[in-house]
N, C-alpha and C. Protein backbone atom coordinates (compact mmCIF):
# COMPACT_ATOMS: atom_id res chain seq x y z
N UNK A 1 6.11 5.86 6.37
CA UNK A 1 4.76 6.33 6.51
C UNK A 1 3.94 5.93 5.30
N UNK A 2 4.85 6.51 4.39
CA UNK A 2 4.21 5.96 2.86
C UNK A 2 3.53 3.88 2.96
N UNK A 3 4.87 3.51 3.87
CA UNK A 3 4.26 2.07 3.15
C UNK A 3 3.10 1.51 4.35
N UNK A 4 2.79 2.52 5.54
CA UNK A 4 1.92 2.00 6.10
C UNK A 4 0.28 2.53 5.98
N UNK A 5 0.76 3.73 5.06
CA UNK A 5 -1.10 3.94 4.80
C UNK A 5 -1.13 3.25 3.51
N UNK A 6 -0.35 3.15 2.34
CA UNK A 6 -0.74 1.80 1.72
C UNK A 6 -0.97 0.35 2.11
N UNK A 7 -0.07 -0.11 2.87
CA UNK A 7 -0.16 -1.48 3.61
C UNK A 7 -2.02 -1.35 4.33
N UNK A 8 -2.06 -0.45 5.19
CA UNK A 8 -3.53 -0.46 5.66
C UNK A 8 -4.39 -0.71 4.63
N UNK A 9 -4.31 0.13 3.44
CA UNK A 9 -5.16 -0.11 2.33
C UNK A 9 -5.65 -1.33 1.72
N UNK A 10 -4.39 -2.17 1.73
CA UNK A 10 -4.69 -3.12 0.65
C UNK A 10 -5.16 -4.31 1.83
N UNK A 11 -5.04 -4.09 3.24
CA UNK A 11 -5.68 -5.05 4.26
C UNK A 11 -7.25 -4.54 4.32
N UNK A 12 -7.15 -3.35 4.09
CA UNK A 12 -8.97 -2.63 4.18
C UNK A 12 -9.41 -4.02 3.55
N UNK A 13 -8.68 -3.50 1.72
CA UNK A 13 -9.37 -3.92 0.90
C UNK A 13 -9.43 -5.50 0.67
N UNK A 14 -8.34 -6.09 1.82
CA UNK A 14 -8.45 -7.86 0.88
C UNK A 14 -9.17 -8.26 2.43
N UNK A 15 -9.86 -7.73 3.69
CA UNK A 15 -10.20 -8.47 4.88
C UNK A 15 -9.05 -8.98 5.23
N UNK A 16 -7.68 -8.42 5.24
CA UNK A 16 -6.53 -8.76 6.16
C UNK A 16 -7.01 -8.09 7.30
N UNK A 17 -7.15 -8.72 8.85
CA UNK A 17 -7.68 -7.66 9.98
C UNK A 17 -6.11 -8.15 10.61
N UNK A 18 -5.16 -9.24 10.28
CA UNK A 18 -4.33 -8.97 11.12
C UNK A 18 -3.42 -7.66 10.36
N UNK A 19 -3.00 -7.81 9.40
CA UNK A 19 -2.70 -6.77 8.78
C UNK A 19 -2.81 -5.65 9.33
N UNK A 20 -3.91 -5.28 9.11
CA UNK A 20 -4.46 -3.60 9.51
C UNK A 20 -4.45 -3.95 11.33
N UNK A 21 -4.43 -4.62 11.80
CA UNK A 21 -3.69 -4.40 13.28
C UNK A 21 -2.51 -3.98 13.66
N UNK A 22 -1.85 -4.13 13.19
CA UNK A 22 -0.70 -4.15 12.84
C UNK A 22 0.29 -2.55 12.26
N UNK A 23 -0.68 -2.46 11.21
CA UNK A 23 -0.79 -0.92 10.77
C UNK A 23 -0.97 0.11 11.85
N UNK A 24 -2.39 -0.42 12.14
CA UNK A 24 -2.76 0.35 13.29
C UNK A 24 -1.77 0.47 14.60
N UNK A 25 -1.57 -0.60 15.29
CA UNK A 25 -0.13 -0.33 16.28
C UNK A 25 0.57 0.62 16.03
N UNK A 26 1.54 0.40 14.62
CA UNK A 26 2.29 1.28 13.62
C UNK A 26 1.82 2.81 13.35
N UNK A 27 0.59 3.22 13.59
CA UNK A 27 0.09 4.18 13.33
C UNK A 27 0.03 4.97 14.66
N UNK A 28 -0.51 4.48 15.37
CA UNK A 28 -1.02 4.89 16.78
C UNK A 28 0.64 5.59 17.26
N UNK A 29 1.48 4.76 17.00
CA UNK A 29 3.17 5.36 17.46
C UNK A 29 3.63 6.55 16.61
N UNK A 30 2.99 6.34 15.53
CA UNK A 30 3.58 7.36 14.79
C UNK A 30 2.70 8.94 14.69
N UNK A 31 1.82 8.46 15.12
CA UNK A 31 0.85 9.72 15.19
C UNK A 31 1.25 10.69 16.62
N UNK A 32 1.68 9.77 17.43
CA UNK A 32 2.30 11.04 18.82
C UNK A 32 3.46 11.36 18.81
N UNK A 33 4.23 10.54 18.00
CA UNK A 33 5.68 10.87 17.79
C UNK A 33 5.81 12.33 16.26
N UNK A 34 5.11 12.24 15.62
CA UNK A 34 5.65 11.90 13.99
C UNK A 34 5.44 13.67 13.91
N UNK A 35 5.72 14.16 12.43
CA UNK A 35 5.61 15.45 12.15
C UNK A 35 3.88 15.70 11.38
N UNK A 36 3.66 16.88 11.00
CA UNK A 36 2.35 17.06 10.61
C UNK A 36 1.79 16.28 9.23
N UNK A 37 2.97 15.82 8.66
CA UNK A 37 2.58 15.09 7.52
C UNK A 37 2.14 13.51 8.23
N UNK A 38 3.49 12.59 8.81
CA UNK A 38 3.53 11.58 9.44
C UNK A 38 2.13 11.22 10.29
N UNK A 39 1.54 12.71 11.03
CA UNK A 39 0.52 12.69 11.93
C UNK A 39 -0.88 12.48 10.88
N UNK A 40 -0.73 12.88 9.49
CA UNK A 40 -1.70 13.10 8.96
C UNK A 40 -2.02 11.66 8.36
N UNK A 41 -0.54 10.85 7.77
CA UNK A 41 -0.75 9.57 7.40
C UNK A 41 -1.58 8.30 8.15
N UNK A 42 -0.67 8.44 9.45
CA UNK A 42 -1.62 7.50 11.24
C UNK A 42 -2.71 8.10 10.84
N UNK A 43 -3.07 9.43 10.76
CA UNK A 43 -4.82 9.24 10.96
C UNK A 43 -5.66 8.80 10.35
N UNK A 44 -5.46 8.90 9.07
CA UNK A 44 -5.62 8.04 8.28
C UNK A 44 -5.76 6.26 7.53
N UNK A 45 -4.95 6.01 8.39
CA UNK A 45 -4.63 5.03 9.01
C UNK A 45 -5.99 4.82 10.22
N UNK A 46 -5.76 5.32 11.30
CA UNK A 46 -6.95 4.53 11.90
C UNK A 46 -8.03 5.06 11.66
N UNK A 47 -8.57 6.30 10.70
CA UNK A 47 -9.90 6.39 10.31
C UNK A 47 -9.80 5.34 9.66
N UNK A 48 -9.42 4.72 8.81
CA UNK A 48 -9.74 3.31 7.82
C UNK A 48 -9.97 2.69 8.87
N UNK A 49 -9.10 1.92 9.73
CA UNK A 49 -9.47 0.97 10.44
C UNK A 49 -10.62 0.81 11.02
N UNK A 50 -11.42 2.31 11.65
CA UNK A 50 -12.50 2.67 12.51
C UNK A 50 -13.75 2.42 12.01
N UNK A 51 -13.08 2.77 10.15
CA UNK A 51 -14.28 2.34 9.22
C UNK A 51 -14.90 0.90 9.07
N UNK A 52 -13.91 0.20 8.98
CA UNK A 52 -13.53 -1.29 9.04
C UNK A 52 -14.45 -1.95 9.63
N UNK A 53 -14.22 -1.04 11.30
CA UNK A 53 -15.15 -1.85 12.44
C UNK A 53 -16.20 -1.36 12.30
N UNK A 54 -17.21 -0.55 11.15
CA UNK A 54 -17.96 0.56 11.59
C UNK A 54 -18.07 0.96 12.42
N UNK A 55 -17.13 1.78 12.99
CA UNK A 55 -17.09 2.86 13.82
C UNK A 55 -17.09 3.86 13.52
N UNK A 56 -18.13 4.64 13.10
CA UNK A 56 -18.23 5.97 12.41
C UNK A 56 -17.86 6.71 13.22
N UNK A 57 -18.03 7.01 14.29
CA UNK A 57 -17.72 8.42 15.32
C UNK A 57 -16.42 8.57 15.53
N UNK A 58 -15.31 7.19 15.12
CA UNK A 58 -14.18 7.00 16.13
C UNK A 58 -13.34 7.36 14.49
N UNK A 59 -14.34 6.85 13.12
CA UNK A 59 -13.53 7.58 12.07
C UNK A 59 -13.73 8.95 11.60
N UNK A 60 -14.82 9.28 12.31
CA UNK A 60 -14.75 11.21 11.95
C UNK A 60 -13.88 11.41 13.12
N UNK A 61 -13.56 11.18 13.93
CA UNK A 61 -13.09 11.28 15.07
C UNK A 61 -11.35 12.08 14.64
N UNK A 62 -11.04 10.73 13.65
CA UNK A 62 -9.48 10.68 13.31
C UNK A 62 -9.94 11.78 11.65
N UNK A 63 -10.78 11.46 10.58
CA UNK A 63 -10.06 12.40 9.84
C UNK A 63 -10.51 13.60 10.52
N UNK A 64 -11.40 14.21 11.71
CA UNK A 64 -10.72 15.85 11.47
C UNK A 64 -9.40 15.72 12.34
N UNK A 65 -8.76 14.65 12.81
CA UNK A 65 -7.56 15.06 13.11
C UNK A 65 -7.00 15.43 11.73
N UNK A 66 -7.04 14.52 10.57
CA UNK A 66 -6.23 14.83 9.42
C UNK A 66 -6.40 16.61 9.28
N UNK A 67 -7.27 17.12 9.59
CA UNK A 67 -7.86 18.48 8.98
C UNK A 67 -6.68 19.42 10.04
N UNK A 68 -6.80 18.66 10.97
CA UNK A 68 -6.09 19.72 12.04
C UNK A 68 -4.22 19.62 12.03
N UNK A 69 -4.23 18.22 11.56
CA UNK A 69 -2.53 18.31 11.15
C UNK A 69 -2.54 18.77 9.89
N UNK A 70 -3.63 19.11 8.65
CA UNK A 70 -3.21 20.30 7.91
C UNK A 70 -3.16 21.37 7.86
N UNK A 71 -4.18 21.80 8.60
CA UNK A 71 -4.12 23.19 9.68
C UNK A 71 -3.10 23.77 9.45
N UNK A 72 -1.79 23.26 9.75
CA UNK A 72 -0.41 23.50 10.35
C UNK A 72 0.64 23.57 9.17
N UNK A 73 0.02 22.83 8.23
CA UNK A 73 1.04 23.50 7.09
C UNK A 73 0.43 24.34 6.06
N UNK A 74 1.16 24.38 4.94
CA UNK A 74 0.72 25.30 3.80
C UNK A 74 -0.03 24.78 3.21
N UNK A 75 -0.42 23.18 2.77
CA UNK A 75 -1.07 22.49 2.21
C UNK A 75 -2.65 22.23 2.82
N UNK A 76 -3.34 21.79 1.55
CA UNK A 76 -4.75 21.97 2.00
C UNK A 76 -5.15 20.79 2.86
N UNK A 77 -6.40 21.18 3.64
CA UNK A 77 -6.86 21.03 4.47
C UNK A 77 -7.70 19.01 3.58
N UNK A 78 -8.49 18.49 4.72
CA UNK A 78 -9.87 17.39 4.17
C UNK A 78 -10.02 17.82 2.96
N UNK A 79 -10.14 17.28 2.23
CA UNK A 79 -10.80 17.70 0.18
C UNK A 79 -12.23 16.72 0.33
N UNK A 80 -12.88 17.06 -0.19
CA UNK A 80 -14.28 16.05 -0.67
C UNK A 80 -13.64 14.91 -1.32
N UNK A 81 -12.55 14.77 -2.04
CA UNK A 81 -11.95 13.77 -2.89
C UNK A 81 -11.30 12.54 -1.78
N UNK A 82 -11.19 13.19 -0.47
CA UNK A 82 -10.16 12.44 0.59
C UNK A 82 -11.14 11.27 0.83
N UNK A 83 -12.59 11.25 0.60
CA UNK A 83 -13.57 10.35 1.60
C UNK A 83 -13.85 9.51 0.02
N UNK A 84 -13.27 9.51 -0.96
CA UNK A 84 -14.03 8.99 -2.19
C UNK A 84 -13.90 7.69 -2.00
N UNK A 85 -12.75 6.36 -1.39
CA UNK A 85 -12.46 5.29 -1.67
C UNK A 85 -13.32 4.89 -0.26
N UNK A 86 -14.49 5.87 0.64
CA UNK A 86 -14.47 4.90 1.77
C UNK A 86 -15.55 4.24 1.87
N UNK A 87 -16.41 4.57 0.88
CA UNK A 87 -18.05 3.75 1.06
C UNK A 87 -17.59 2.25 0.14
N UNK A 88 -16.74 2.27 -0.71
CA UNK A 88 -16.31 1.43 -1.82
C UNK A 88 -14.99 0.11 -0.79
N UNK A 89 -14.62 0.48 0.27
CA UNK A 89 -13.76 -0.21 0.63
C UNK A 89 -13.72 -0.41 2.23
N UNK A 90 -15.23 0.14 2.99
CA UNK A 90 -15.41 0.29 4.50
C UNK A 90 -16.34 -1.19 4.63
N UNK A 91 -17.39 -1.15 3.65
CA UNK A 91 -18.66 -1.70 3.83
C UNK A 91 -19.06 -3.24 2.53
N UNK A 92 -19.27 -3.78 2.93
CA UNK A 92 -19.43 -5.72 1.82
C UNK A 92 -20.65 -5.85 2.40
């Protein structure tokens, strides 16, 4: 999980789109399969991607999923800190 919301990252950030396809596949499986952490990583995962395409609706879409697979554990919820890398690595 770990190496696919980094892997997404560094395709955000270098215009790898096969890359982050790829991720995304990877994500999309792991988000209906996976546990509340796993679910929280995929979403993450394709909110970046959604960002990518500017698709704003389809990336608020996915992080309040993140909000709702933290919901479920003890750990906190969206932080203001979670959205800091996305105006810096969505938009050129």
């Amino acid at each position: 999980m770990i190496r696919m919301v980094i892997l997404a990252e560094v395709a955000a950030r270098t215009d790898d789109r096969m890359l982050l396809q790829q991720m995304v596949n990877d994500a999309y499986g792991a988000y209906s399969t996976g546990s509340s952490v796993v679910r929280r990583g995929a979403a993450n995962v394709l909110a970046l991607a959604a960002w990518q395409r500017d698709d704003v609706h389809d990336a608020m879409r996915w992080l309040g999923a993140i909000s709702r697979c933290s919901n479920h554990q003890s750990g906190p919820g969206l932080r203001p800190g979670d959205l800091h890398g996305a105006g810096c690595v969505g938009r050129r």
